[in-house]
PDB file of N, CA and C in Angstrom:
ATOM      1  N   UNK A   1     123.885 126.695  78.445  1.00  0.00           N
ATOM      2  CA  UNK A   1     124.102 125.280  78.624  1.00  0.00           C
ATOM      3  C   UNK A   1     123.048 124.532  77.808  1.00  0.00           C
ATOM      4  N   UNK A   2     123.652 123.421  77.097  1.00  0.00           N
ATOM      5  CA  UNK A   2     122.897 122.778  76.130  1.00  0.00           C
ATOM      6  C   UNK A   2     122.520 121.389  76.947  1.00  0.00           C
ATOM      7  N   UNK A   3     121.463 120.538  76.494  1.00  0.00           N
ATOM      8  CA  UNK A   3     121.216 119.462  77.316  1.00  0.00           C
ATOM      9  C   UNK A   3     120.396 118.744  75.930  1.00  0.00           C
ATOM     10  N   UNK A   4     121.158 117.351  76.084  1.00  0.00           N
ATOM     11  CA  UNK A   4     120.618 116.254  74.654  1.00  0.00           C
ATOM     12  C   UNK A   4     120.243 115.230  75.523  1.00  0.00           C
ATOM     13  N   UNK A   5     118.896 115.128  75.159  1.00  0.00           N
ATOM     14  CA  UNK A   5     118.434 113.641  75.296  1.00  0.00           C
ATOM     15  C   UNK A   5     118.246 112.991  74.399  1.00  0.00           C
ATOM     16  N   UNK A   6     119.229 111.904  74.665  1.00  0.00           N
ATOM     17  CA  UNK A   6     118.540 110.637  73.341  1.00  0.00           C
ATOM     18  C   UNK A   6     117.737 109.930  73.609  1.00  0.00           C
ATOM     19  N   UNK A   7     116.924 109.537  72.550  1.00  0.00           N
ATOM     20  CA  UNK A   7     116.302 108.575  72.770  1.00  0.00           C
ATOM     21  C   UNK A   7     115.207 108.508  73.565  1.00  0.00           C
ATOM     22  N   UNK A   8     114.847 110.165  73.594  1.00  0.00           N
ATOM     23  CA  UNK A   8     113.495 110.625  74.077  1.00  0.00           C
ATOM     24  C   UNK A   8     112.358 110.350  73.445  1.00  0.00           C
ATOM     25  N   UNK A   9     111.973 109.489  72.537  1.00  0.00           N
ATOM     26  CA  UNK A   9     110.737 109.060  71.974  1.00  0.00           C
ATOM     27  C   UNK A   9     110.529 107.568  73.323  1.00  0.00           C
ATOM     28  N   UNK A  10     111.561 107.408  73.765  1.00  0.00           N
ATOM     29  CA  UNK A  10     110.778 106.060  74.692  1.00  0.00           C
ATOM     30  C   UNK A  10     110.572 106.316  75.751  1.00  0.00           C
ATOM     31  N   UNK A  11     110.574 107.926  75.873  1.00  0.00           N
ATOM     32  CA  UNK A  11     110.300 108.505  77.165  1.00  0.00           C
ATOM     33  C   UNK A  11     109.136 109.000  76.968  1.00  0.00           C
ATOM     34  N   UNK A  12     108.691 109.496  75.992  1.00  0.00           N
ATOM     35  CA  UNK A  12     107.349 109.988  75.748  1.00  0.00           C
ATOM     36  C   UNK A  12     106.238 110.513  76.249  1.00  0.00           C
ATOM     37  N   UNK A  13     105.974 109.287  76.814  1.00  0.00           N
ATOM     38  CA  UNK A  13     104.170 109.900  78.072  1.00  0.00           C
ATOM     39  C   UNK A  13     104.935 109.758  79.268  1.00  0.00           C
ATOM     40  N   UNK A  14     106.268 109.451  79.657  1.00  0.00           N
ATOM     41  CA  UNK A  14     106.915 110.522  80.938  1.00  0.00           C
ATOM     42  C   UNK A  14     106.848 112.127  80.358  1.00  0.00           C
ATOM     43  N   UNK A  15     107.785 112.529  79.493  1.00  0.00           N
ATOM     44  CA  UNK A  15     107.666 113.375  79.250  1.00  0.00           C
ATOM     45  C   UNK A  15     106.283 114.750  79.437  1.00  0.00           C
ATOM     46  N   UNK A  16     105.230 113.731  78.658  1.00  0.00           N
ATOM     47  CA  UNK A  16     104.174 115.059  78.402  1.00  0.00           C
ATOM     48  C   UNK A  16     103.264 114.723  79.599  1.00  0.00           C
ATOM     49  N   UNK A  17     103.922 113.992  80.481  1.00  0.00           N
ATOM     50  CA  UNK A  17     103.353 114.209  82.215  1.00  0.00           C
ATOM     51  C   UNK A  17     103.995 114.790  82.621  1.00  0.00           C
ATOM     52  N   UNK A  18     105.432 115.389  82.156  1.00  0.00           N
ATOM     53  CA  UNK A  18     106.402 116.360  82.649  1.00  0.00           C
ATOM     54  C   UNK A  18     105.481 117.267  82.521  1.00  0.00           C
ATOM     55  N   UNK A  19     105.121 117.679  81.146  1.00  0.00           N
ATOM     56  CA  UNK A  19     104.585 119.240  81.123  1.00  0.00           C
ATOM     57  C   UNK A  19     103.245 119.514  81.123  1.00  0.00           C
ATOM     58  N   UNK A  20     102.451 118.440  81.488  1.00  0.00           N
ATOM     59  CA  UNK A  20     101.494 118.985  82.507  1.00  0.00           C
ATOM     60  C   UNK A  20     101.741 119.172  83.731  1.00  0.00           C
ATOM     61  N   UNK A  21     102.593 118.472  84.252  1.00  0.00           N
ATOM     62  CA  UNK A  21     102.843 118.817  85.305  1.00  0.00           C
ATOM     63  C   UNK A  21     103.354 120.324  86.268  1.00  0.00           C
ATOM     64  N   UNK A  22     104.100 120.368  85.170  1.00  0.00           N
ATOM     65  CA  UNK A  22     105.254 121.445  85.432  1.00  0.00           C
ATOM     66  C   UNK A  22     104.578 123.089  84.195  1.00  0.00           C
ATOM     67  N   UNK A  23     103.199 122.724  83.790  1.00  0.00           N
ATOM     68  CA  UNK A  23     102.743 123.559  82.929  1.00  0.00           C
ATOM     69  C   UNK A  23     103.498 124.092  81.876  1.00  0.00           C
ATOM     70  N   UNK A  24     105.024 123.369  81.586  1.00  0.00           N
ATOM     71  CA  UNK A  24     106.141 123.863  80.240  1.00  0.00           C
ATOM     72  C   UNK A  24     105.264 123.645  79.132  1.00  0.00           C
ATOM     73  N   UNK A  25     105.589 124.321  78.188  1.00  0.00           N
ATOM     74  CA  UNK A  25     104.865 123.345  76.699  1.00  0.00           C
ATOM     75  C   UNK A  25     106.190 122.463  75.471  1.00  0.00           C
ATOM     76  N   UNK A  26     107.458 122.781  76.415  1.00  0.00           N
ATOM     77  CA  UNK A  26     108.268 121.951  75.958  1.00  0.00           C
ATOM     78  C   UNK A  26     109.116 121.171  76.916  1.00  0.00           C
ATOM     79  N   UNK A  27     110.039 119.985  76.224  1.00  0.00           N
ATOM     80  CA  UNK A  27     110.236 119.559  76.833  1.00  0.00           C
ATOM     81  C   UNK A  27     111.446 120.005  77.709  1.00  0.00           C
ATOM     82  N   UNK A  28     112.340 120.439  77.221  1.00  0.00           N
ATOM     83  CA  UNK A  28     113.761 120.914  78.078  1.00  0.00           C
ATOM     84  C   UNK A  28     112.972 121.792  79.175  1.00  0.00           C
ATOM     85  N   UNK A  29     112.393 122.671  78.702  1.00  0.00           N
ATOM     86  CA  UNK A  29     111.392 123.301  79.867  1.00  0.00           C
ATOM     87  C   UNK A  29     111.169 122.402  81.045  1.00  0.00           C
ATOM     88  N   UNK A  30     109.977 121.642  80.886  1.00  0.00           N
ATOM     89  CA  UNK A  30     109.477 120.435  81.661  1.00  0.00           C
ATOM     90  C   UNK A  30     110.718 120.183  82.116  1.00  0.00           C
ATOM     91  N   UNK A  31     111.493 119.746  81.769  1.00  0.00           N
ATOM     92  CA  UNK A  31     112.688 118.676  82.520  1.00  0.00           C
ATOM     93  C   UNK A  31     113.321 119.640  83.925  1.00  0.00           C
ATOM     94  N   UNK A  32     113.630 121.086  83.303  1.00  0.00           N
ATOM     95  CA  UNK A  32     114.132 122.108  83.839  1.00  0.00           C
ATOM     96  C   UNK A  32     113.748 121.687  85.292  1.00  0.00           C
ATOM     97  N   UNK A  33     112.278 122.614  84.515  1.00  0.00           N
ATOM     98  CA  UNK A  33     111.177 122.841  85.982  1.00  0.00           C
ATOM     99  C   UNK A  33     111.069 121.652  86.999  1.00  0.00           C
ATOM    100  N   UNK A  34     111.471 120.699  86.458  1.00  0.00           N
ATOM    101  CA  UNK A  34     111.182 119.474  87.277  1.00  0.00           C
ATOM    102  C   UNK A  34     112.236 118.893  88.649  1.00  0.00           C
ATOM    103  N   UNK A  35     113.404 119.705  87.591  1.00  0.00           N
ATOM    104  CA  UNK A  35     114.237 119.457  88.502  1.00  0.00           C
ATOM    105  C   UNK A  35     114.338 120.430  89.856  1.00  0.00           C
ATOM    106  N   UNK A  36     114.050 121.481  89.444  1.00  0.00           N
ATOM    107  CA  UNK A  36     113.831 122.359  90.671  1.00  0.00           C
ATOM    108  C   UNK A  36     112.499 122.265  91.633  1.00  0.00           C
ATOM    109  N   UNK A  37     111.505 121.797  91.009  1.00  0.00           N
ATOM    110  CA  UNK A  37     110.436 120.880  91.765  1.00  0.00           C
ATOM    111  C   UNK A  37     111.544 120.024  92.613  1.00  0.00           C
ATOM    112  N   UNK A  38     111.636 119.025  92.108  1.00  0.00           N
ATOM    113  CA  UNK A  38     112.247 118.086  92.858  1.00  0.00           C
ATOM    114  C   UNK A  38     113.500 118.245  93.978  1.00  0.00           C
ATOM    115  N   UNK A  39     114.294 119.339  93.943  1.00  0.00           N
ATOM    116  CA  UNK A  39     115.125 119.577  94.733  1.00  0.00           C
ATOM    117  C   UNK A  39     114.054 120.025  95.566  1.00  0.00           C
ATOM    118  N   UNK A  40     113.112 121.275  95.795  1.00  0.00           N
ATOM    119  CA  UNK A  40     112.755 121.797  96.677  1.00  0.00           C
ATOM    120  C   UNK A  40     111.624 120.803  97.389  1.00  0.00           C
ATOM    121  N   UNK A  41     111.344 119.624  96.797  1.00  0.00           N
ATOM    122  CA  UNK A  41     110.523 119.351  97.240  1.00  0.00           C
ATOM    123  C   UNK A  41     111.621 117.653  98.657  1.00  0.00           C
ATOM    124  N   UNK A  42     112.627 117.920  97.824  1.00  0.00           N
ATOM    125  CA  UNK A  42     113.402 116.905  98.577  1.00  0.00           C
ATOM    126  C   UNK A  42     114.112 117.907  99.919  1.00  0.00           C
ATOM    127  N   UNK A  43     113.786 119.047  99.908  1.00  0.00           N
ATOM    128  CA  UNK A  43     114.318 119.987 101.108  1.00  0.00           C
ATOM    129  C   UNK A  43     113.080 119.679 101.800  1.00  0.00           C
ATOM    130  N   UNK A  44     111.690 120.077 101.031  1.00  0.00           N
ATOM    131  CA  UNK A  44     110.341 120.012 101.841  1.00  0.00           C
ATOM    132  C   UNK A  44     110.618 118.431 102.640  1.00  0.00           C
ATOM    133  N   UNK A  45     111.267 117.274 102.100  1.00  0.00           N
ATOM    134  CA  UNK A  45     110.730 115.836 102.355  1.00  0.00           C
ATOM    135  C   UNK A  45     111.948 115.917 104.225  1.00  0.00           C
ATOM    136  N   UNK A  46     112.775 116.363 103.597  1.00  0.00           N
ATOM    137  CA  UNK A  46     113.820 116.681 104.556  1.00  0.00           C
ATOM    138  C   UNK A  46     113.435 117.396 106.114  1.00  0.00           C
ATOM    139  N   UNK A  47     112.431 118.489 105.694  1.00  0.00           N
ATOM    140  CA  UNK A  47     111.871 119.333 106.644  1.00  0.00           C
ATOM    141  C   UNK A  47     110.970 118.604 107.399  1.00  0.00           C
ATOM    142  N   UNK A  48     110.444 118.035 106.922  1.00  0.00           N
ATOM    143  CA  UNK A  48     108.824 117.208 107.455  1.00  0.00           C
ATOM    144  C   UNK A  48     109.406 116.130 108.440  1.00  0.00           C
ATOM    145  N   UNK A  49     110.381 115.344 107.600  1.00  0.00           N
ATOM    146  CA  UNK A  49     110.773 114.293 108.374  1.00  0.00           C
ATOM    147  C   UNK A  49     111.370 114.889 109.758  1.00  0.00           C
ATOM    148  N   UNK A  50     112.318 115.685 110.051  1.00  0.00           N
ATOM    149  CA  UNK A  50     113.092 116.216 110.872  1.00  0.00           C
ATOM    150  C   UNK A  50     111.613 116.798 111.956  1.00  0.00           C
ATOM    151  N   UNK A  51     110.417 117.276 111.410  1.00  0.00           N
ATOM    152  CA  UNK A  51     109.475 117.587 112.038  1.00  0.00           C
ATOM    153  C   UNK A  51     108.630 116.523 113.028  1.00  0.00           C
ATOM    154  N   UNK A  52     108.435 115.217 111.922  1.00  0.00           N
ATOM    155  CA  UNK A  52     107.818 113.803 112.821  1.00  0.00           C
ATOM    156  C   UNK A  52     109.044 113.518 113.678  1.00  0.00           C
ATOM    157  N   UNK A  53     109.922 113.640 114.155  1.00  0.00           N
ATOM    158  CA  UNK A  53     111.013 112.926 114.523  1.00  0.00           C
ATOM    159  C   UNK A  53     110.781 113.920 115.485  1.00  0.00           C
ATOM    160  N   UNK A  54     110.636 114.878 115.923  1.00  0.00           N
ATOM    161  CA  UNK A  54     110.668 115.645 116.756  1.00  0.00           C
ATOM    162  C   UNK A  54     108.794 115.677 117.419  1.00  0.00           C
ATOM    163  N   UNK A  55     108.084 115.580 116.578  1.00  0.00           N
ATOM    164  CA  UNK A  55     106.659 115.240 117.064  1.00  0.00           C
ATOM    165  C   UNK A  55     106.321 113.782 117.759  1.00  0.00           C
ATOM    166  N   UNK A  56     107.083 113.026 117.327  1.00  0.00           N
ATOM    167  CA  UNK A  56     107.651 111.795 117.878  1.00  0.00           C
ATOM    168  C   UNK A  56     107.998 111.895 119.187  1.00  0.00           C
ATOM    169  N   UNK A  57     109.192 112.529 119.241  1.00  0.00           N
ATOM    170  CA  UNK A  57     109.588 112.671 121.032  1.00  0.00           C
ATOM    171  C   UNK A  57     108.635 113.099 121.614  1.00  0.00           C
ATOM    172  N   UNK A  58     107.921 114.308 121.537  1.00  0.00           N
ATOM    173  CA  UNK A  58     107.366 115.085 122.031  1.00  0.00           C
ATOM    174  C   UNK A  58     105.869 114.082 122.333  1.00  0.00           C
ATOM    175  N   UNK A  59     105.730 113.527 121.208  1.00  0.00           N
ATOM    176  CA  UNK A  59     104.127 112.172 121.878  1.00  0.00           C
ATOM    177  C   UNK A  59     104.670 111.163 122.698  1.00  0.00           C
ATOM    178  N   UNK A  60     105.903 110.177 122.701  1.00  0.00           N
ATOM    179  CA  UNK A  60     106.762 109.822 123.271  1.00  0.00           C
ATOM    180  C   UNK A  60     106.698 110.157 125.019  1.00  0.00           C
ATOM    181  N   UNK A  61     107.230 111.359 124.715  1.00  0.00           N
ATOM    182  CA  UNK A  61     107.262 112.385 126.357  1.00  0.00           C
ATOM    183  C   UNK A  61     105.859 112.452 126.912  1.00  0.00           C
ATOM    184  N   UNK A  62     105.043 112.842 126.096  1.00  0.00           N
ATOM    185  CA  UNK A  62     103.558 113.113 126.717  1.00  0.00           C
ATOM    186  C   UNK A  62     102.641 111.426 127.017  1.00  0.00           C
ATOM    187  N   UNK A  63     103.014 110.814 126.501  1.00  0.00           N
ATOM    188  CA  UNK A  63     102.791 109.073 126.775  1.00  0.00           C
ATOM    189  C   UNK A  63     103.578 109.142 128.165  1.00  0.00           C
ATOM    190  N   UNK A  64     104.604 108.796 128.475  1.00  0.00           N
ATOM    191  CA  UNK A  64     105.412 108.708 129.096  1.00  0.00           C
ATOM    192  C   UNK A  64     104.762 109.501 130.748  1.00  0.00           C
ATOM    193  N   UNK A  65     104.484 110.854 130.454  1.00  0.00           N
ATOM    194  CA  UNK A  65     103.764 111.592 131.677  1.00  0.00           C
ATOM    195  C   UNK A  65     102.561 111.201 131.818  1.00  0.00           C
ATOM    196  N   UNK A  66     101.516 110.873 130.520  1.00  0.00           N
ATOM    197  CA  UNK A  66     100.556 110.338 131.374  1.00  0.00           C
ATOM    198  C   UNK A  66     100.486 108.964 131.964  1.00  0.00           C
ATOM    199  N   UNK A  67     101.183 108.323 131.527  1.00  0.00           N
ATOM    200  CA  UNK A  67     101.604 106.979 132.174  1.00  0.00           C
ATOM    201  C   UNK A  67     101.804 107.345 133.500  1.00  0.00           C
ATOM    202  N   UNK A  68     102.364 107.786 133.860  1.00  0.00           N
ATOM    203  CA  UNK A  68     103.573 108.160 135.566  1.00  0.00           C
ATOM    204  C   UNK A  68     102.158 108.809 136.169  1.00  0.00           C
ATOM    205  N   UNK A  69     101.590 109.766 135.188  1.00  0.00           N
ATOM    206  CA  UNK A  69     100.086 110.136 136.575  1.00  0.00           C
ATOM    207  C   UNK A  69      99.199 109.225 136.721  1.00  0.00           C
ATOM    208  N   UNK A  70      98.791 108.346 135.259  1.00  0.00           N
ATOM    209  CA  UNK A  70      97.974 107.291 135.724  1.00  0.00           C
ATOM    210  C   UNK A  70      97.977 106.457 136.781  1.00  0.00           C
ATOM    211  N   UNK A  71      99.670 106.120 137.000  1.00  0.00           N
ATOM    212  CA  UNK A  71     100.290 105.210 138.133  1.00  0.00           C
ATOM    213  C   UNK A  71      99.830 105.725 139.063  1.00  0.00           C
ATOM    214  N   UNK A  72     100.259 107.146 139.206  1.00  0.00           N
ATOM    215  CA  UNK A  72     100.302 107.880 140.491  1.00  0.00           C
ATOM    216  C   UNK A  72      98.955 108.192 141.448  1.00  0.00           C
ATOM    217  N   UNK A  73      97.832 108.298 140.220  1.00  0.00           N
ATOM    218  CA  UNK A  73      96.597 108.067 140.760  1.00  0.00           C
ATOM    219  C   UNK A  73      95.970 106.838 140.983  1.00  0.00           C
ATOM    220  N   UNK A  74      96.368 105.968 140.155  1.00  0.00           N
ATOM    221  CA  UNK A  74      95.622 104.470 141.160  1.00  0.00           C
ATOM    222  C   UNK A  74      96.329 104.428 142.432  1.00  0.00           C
ATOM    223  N   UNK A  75      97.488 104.077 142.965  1.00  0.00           N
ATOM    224  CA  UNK A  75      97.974 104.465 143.800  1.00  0.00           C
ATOM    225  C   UNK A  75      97.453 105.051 144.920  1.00  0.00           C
ATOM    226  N   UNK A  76      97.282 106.513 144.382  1.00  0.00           N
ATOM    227  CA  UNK A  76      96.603 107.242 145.712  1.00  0.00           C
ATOM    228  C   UNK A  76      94.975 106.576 146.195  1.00  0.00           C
ATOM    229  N   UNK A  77      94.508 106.281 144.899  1.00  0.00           N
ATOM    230  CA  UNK A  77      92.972 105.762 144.881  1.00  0.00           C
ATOM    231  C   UNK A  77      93.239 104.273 145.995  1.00  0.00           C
ATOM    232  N   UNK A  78      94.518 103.660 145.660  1.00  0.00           N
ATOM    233  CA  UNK A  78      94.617 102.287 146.652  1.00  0.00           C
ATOM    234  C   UNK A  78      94.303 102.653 147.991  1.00  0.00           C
ATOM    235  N   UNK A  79      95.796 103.725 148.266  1.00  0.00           N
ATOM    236  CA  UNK A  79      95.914 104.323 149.467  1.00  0.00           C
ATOM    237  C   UNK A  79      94.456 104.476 150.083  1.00  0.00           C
ATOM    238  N   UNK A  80      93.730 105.724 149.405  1.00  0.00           N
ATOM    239  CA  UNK A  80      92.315 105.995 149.836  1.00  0.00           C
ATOM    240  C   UNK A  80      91.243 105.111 150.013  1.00  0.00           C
ATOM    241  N   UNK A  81      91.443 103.950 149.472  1.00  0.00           N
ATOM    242  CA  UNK A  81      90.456 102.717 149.815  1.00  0.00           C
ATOM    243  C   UNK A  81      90.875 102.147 151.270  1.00  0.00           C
ATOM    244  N   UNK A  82      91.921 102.149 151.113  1.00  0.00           N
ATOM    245  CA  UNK A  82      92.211 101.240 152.270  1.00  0.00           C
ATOM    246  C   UNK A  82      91.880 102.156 154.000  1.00  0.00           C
TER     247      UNK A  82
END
């Protein structure tokens, strides 16, 4: 599979941040590599999120319980004053 970019001189210092990036020393290289960077890293972005969203509930839930004991102990502390 062949791949033409035109008009890659106004891409330029994107480019040769491609291949430092991606350590290619050319460019179809760079572009390659980049793209498979970028998919895996949009699975990684995918993973993480699905992770806070679930670390979320879970601080959520644990807020939630210490709330209900905090209650539960002033409460008893009332009770015991009185």
């Amino acid at each position: 599979m062949a791949v033409t970019v035109r008009k890659i001189e106004e891409h330029a210092e994107m480019m040769e941040e491609l291949k430092k990036l991606t350590g290619e020393k050319t460019a179809a290289g760079a572009l390659i590599k980049a793209g498979y960077i970028a998919i895996r890293e949009s699975e990684r972005a995918q993973t993480l999120s699905q992770d806070k969203r679930e670390l979320e509930y879970k601080l959520n839930d644990t807020q939630y319980k210490v709330s209900n004991f905090i209650d539960a102990l002033n409460e008893l502390k009332e009770i015991d004053s009185k």
